[in-house]
C-alpha atoms as a PDB file:
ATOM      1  CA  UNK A   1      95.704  94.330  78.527  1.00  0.00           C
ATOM      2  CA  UNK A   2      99.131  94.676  80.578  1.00  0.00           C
ATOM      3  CA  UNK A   3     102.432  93.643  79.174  1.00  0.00           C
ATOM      4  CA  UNK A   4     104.544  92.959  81.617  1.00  0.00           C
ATOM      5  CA  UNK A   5     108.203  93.885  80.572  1.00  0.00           C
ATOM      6  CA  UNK A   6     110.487  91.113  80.358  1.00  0.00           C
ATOM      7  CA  UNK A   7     113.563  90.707  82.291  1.00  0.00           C
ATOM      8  CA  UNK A   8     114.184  87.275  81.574  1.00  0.00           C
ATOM      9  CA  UNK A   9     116.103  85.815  78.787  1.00  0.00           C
ATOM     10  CA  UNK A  10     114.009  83.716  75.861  1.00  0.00           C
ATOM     11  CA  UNK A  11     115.957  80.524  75.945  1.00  0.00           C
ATOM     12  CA  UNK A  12     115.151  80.509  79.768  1.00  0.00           C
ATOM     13  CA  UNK A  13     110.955  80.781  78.788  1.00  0.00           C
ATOM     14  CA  UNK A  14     111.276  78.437  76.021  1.00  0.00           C
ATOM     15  CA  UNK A  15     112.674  75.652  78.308  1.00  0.00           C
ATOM     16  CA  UNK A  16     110.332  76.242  80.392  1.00  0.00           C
ATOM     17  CA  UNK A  17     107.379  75.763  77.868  1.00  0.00           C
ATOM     18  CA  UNK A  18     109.310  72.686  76.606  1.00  0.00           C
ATOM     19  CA  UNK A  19     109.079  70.845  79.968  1.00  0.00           C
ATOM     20  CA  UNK A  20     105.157  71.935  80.277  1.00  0.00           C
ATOM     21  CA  UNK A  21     104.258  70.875  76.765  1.00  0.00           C
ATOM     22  CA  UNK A  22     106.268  67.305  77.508  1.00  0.00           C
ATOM     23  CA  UNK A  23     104.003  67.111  80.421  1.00  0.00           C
ATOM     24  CA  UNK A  24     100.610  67.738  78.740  1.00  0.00           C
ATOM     25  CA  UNK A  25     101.904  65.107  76.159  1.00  0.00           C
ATOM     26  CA  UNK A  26     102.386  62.585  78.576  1.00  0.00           C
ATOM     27  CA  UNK A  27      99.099  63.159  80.767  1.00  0.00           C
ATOM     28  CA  UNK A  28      97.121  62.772  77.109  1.00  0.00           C
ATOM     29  CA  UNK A  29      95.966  66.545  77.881  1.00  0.00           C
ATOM     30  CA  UNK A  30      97.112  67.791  74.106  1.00  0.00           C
ATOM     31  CA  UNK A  31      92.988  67.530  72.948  1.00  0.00           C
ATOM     32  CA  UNK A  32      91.776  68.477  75.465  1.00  0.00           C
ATOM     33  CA  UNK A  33      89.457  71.382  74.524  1.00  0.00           C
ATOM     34  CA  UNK A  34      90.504  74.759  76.366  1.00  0.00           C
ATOM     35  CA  UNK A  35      88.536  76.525  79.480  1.00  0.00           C
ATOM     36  CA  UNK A  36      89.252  79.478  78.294  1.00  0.00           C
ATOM     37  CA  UNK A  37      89.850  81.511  74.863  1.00  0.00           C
ATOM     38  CA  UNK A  38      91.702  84.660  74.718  1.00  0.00           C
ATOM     39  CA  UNK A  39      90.448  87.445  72.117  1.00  0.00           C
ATOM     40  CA  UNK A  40      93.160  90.391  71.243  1.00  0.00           C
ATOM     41  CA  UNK A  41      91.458  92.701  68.569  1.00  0.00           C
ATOM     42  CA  UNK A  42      93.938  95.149  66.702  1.00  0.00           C
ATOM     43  CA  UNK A  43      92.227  98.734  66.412  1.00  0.00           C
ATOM     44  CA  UNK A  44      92.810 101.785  65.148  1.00  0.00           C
ATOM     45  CA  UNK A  45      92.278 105.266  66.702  1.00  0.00           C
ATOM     46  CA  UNK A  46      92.258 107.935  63.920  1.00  0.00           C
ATOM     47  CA  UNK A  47      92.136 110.866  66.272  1.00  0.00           C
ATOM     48  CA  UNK A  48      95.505 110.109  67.455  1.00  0.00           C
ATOM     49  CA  UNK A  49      96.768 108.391  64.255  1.00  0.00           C
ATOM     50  CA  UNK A  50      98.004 105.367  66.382  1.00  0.00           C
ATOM     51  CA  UNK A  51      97.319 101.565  66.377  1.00  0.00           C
ATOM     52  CA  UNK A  52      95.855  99.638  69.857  1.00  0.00           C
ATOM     53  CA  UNK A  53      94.652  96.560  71.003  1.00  0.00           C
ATOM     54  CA  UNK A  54      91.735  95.498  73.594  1.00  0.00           C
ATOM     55  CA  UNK A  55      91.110  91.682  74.692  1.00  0.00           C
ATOM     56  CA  UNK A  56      88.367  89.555  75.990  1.00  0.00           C
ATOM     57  CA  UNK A  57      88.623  86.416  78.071  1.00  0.00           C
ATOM     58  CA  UNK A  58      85.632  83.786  77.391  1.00  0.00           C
ATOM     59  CA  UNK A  59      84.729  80.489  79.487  1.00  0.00           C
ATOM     60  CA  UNK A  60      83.998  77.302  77.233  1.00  0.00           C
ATOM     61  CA  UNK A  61      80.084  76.890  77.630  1.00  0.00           C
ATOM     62  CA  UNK A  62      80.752  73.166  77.937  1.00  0.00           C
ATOM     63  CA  UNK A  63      82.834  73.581  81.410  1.00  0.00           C
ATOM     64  CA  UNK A  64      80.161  75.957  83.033  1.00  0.00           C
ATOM     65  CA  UNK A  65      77.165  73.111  81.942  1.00  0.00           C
ATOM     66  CA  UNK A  66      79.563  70.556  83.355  1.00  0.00           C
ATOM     67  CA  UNK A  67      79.399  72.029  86.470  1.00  0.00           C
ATOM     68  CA  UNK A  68      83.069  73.725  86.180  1.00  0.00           C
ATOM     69  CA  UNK A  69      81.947  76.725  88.456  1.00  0.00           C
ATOM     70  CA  UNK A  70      80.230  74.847  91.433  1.00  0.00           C
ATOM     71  CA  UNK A  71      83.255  73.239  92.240  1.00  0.00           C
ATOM     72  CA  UNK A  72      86.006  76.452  91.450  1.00  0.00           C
ATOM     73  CA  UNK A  73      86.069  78.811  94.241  1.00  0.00           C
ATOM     74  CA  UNK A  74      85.129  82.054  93.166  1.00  0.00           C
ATOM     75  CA  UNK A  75      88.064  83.533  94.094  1.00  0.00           C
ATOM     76  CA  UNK A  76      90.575  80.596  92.136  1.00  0.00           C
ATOM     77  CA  UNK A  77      88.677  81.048  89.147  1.00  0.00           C
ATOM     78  CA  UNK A  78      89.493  85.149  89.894  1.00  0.00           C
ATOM     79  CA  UNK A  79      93.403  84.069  89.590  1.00  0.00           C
ATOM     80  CA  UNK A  80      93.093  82.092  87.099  1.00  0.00           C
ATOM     81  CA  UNK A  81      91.525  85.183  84.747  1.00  0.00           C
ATOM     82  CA  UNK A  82      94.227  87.446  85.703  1.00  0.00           C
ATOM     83  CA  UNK A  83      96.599  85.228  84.567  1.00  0.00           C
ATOM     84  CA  UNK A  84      95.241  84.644  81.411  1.00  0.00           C
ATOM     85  CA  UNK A  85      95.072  88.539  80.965  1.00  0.00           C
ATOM     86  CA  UNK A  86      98.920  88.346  80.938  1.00  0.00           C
ATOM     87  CA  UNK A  87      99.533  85.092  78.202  1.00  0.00           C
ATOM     88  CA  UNK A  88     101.233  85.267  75.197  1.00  0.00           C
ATOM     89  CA  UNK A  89     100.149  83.596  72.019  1.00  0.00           C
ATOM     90  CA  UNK A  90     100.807  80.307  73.130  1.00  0.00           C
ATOM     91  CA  UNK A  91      99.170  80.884  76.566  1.00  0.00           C
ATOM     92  CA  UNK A  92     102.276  80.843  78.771  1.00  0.00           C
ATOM     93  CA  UNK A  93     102.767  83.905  80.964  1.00  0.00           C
ATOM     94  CA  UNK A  94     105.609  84.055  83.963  1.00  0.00           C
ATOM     95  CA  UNK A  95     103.215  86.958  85.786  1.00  0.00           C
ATOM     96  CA  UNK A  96     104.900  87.161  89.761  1.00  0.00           C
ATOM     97  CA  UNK A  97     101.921  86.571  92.178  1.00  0.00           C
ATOM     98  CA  UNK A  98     102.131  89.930  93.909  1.00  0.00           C
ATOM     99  CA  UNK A  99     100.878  91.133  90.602  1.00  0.00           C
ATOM    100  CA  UNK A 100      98.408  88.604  91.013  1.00  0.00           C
ATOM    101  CA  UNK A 101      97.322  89.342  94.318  1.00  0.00           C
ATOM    102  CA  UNK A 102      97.137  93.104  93.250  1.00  0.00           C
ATOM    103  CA  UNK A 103      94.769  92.409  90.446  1.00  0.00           C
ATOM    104  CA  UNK A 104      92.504  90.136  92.160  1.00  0.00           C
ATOM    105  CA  UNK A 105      92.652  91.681  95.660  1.00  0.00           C
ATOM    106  CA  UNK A 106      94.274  89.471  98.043  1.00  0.00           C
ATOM    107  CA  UNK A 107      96.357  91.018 100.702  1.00  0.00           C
ATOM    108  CA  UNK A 108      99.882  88.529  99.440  1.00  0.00           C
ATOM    109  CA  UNK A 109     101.503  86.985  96.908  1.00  0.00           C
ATOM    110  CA  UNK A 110     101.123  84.168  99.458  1.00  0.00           C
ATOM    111  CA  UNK A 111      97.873  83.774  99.708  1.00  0.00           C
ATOM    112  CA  UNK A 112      98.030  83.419  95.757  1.00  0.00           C
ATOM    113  CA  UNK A 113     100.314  80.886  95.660  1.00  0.00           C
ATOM    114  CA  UNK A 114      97.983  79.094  98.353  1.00  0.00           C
ATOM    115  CA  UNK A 115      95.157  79.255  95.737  1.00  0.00           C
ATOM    116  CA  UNK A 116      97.079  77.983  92.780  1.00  0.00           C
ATOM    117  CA  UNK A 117      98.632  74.701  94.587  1.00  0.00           C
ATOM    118  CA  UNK A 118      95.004  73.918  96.369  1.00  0.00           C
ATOM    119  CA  UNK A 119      92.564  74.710  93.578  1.00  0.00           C
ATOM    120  CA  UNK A 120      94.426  74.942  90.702  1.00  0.00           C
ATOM    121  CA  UNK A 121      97.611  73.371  89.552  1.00  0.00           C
ATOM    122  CA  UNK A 122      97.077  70.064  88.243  1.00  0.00           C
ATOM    123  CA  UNK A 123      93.328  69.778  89.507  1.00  0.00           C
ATOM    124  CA  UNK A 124      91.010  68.495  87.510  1.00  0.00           C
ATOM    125  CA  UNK A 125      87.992  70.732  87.530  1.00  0.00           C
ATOM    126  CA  UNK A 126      84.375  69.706  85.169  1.00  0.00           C
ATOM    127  CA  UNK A 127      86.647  67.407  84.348  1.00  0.00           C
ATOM    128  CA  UNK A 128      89.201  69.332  82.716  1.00  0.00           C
ATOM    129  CA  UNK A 129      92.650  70.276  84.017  1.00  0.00           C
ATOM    130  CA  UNK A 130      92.603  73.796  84.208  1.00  0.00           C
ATOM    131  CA  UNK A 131      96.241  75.291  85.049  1.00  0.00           C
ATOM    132  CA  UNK A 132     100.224  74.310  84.522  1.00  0.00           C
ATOM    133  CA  UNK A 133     103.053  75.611  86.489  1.00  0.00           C
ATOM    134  CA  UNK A 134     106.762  75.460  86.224  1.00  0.00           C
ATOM    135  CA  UNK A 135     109.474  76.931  88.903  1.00  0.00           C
ATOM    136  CA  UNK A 136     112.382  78.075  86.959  1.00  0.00           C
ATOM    137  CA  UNK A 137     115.626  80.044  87.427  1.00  0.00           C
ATOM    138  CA  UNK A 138     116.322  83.410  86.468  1.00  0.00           C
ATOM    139  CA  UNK A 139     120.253  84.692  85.640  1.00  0.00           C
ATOM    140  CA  UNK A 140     120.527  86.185  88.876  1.00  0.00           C
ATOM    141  CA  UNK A 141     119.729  83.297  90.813  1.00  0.00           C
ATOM    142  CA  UNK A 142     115.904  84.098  91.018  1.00  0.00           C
ATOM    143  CA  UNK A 143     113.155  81.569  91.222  1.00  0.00           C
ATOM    144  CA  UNK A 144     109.925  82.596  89.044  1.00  0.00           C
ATOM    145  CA  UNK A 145     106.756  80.856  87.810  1.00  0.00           C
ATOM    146  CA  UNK A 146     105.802  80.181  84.563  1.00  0.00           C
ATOM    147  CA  UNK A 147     101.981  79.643  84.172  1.00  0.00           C
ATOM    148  CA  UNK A 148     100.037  78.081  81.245  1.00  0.00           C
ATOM    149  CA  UNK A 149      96.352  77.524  81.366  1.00  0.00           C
ATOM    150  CA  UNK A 150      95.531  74.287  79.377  1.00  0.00           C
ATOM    151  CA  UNK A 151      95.910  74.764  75.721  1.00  0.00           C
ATOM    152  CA  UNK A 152      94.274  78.423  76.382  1.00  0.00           C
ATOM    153  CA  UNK A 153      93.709  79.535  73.099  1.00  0.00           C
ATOM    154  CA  UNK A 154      94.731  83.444  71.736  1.00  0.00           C
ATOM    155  CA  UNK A 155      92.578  84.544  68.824  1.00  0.00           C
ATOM    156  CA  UNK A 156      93.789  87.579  67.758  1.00  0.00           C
ATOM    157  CA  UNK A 157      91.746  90.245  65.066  1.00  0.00           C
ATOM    158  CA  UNK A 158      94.270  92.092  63.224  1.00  0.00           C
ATOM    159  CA  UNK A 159      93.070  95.705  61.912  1.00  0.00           C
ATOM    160  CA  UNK A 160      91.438  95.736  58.261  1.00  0.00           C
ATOM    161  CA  UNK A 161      91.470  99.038  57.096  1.00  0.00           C
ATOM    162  CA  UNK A 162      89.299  98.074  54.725  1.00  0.00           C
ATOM    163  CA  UNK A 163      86.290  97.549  57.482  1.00  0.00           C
ATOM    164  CA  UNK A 164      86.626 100.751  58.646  1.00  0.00           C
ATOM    165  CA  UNK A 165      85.937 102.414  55.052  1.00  0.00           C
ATOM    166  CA  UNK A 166      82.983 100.232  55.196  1.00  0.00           C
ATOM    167  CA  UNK A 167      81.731 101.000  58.226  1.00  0.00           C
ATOM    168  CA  UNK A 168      82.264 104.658  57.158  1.00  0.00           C
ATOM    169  CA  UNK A 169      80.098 104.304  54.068  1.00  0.00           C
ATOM    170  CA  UNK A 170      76.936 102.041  55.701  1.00  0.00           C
ATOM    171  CA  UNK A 171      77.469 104.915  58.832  1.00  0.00           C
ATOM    172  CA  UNK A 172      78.230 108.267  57.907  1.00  0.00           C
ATOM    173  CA  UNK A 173      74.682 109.101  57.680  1.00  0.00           C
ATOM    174  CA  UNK A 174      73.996 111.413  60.854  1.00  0.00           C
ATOM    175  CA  UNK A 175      70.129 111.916  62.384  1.00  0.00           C
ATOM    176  CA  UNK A 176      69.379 115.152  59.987  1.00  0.00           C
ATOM    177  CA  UNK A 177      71.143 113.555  56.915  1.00  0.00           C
ATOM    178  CA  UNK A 178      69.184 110.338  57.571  1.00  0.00           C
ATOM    179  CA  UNK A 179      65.794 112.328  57.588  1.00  0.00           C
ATOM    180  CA  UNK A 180      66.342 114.168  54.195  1.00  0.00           C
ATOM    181  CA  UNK A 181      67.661 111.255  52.450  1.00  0.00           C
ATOM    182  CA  UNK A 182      65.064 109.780  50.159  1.00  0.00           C
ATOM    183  CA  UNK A 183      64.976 106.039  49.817  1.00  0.00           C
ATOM    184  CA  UNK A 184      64.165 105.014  46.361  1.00  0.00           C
ATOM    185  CA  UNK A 185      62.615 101.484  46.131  1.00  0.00           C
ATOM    186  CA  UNK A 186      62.217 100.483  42.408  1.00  0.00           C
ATOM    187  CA  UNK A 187      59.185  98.516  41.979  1.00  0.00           C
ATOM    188  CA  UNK A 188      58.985  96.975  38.657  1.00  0.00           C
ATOM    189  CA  UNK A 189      55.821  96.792  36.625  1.00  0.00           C
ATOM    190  CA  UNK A 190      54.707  92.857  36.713  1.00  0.00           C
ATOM    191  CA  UNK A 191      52.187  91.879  33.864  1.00  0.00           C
ATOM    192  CA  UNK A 192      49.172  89.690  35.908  1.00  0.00           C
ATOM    193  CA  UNK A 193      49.306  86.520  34.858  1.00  0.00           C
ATOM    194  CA  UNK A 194      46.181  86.131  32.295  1.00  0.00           C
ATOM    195  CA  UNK A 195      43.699  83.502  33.611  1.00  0.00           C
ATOM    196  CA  UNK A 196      41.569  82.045  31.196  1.00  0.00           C
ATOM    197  CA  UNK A 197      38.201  81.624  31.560  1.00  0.00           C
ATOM    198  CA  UNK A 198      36.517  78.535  32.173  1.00  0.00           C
ATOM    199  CA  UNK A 199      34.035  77.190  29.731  1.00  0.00           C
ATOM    200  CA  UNK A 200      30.294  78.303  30.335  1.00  0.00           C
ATOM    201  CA  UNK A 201      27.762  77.537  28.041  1.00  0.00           C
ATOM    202  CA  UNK A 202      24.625  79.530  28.589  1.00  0.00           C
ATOM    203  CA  UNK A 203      21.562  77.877  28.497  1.00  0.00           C
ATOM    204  CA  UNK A 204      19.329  78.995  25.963  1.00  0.00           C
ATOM    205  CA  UNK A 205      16.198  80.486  26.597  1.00  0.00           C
ATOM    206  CA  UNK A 206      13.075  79.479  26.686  1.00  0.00           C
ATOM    207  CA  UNK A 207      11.258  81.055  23.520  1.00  0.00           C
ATOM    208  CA  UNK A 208       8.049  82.132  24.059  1.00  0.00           C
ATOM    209  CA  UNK A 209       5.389  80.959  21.448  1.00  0.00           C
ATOM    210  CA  UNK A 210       2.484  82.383  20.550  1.00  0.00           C
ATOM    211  CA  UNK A 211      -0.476  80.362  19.781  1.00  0.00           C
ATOM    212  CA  UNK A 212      -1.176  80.121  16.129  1.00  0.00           C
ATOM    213  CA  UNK A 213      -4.171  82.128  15.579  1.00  0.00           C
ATOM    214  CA  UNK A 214      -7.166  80.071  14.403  1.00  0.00           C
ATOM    215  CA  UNK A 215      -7.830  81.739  10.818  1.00  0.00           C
ATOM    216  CA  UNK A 216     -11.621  81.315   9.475  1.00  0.00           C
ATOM    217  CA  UNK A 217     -12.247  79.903   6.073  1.00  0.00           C
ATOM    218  CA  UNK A 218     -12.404  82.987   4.066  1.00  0.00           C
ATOM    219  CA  UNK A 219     -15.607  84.196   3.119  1.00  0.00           C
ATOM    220  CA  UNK A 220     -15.804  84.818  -0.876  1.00  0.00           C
ATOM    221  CA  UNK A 221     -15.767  88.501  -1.932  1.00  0.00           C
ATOM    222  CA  UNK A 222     -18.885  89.210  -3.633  1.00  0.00           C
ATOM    223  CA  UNK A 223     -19.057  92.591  -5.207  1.00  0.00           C
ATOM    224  CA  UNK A 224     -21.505  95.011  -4.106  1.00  0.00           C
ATOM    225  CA  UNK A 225     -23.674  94.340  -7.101  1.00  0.00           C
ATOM    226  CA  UNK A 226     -24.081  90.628  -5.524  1.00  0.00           C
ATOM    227  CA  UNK A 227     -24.203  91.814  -1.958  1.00  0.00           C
ATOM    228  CA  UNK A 228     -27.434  93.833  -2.635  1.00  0.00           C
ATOM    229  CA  UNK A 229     -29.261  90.813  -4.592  1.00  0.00           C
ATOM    230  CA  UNK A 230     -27.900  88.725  -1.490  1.00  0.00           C
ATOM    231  CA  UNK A 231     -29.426  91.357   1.100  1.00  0.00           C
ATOM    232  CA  UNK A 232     -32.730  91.376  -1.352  1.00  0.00           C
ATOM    233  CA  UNK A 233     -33.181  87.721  -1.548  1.00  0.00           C
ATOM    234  CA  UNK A 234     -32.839  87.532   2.129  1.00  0.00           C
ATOM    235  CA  UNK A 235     -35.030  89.977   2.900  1.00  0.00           C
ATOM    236  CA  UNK A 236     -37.979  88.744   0.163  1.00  0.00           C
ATOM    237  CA  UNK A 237     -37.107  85.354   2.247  1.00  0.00           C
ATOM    238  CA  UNK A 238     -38.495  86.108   5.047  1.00  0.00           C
ATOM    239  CA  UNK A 239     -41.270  88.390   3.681  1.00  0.00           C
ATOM    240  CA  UNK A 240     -42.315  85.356   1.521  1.00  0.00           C
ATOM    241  CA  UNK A 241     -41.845  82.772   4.650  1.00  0.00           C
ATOM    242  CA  UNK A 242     -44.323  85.122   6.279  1.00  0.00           C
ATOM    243  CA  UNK A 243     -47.013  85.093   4.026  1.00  0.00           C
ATOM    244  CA  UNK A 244     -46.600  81.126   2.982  1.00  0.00           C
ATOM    245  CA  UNK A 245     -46.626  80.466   6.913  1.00  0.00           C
ATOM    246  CA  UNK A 246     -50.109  82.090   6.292  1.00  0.00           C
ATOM    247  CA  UNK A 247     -51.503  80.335   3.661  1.00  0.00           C
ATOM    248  CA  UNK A 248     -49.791  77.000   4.784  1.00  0.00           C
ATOM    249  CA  UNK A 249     -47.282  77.051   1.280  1.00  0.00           C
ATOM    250  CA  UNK A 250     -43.287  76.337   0.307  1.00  0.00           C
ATOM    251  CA  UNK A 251     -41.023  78.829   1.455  1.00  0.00           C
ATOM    252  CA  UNK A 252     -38.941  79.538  -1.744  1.00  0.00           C
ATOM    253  CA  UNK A 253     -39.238  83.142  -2.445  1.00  0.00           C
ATOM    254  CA  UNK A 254     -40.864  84.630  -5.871  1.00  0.00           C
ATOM    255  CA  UNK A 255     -38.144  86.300  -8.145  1.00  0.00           C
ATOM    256  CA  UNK A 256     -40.485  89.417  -9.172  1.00  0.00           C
ATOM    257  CA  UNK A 257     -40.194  90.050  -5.303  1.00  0.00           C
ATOM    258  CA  UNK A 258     -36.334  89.673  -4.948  1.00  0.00           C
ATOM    259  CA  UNK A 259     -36.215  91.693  -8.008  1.00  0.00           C
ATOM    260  CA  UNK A 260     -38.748  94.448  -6.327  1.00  0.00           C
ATOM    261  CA  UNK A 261     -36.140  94.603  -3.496  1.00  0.00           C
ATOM    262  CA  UNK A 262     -33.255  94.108  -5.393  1.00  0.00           C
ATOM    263  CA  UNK A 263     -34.115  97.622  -6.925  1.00  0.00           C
ATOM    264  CA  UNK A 264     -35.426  99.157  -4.034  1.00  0.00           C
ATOM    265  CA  UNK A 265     -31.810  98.557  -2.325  1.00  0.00           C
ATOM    266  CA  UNK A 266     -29.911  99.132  -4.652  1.00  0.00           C
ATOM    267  CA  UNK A 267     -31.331 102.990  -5.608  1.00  0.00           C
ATOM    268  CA  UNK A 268     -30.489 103.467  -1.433  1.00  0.00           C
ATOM    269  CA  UNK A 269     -27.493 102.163  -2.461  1.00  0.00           C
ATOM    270  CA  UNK A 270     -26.557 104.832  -4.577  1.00  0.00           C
ATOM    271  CA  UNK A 271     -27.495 107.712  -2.705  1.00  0.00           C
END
């Protein structure tokens, strides 16, 4: 940013500003929202152990949608950013117009001040007036012009050292420091939430039955004394049905022939 050294005396500038401000009062131009904002940032430069400054110029967003830059020549709207590059804080610079012309690259400082009076001083441009201008007297008898661009607007970023140490901590890290730097991530342990169970019965099963056995009436236990005079009187039974079936008789049997059996059987028996 170029600071153009100042030959002219402060009460002269201030007057000047005085009779530009009175005007923008009296036009109702005091609100209106600026074209252009100025940026100064204050740096630092610790190889040289010495303070600077850089600036920026921005354009409103609103004037370029409102069609600000179809109607401002391109090479008007090229003045008008050099002279912003020379305001002060309060957006007044007195910048001579061969510096101008220099900056921009026209051949004069007339064909600057052409520029200024046809498409920029007092012209209302996306509906905004854009530039101011002043003539004014120097002590030597002089004429020179003082410029301000329509409540322009000078943010300025003064140095925190402060930043820098913080920059230097999230940034020292070169490439072959970064790669043998671990990054620990602390993961802590998180209990699952317990779920409980929804109610389930289980059916019962089935239980297989097994048909009651069918028990016979028990036969009576006759010792083997009675089995043999059972066997015998069976046996003389039929002998004696025989014979009777013969001889056309009753069919009970004879005891001396059970008994004949009955001994018969029973000395088998006991061998």
């Amino acid at each position: 940013m170029t600071t153009i050294k100042n030959t002219i005396p402060k009460d002269v500038i201030e007057k000047g500003k005085a009779i530009i401000r009175k005007q923008l009062k009296e036009e109702g131009l005091t609100k209106q929202p600026p074209v252009l904002t100025i940026n100064v940032k204050e740096q630092y430069d610790a190889d040289n152990d010495e303070m600077f400054k850089t600036g920026a110029v921005s354009i409103d967003l609103d004037f370029i949608r409102d069609g600000g830059l179809q109607v401002l020549q391109p090479t008007a709207l090229k003045i008008l950013l050099a002279i912003a590059s020379h305001a002060d804080k309060d957006g007044f610079t007195f910048v001579s117009q061969q510096t101008i012309a220099e900056e921009v690259g026209l051949r004069s400082r007339q064909q600057v001040a052409q520029r200024i009076n046809e498409d920029l001083k007092d012209i209302k441009v996306g509906g905004k007036v854009l530039l101011k201008s002043v003539m004014l007297n120097k002590p030597d008898g002089k004429r020179f012009c003082l410029y301000h661009i329509v409540n322009c607007k000078v943010v300025q970023d003064t140095y925190n050292p402060d930043m820098d140490e913080q920059y230097d901590d999230d940034y020292s890290l070169d490439v072959e420091d970064a790669e043998d730097t671990a990054v620990v991530v602390e993961v802590q342990n998180v209990e699952p939430e317990a779920i409980e169970p929804e109610a389930f019965i289980m059916p019962e099963k089935a239980v297989e039955t097994a048909p009651e056995a069918v028990v016979a009436p028990a036969k009576p236990v006759l010792n083997i004394v009675e089995q043999i005079r059972a066997e015998a009187k069976e046996k003389a039974k039929d002998s004696s049905l025989n014979e009777r079936q013969k001889h056309n008789v009753g069919i009970d049997a004879d005891n001396e022939a059970v008994d004949v059996l009955f001994d018969s059987l029973l000395a088998q028996t006991a061998y």
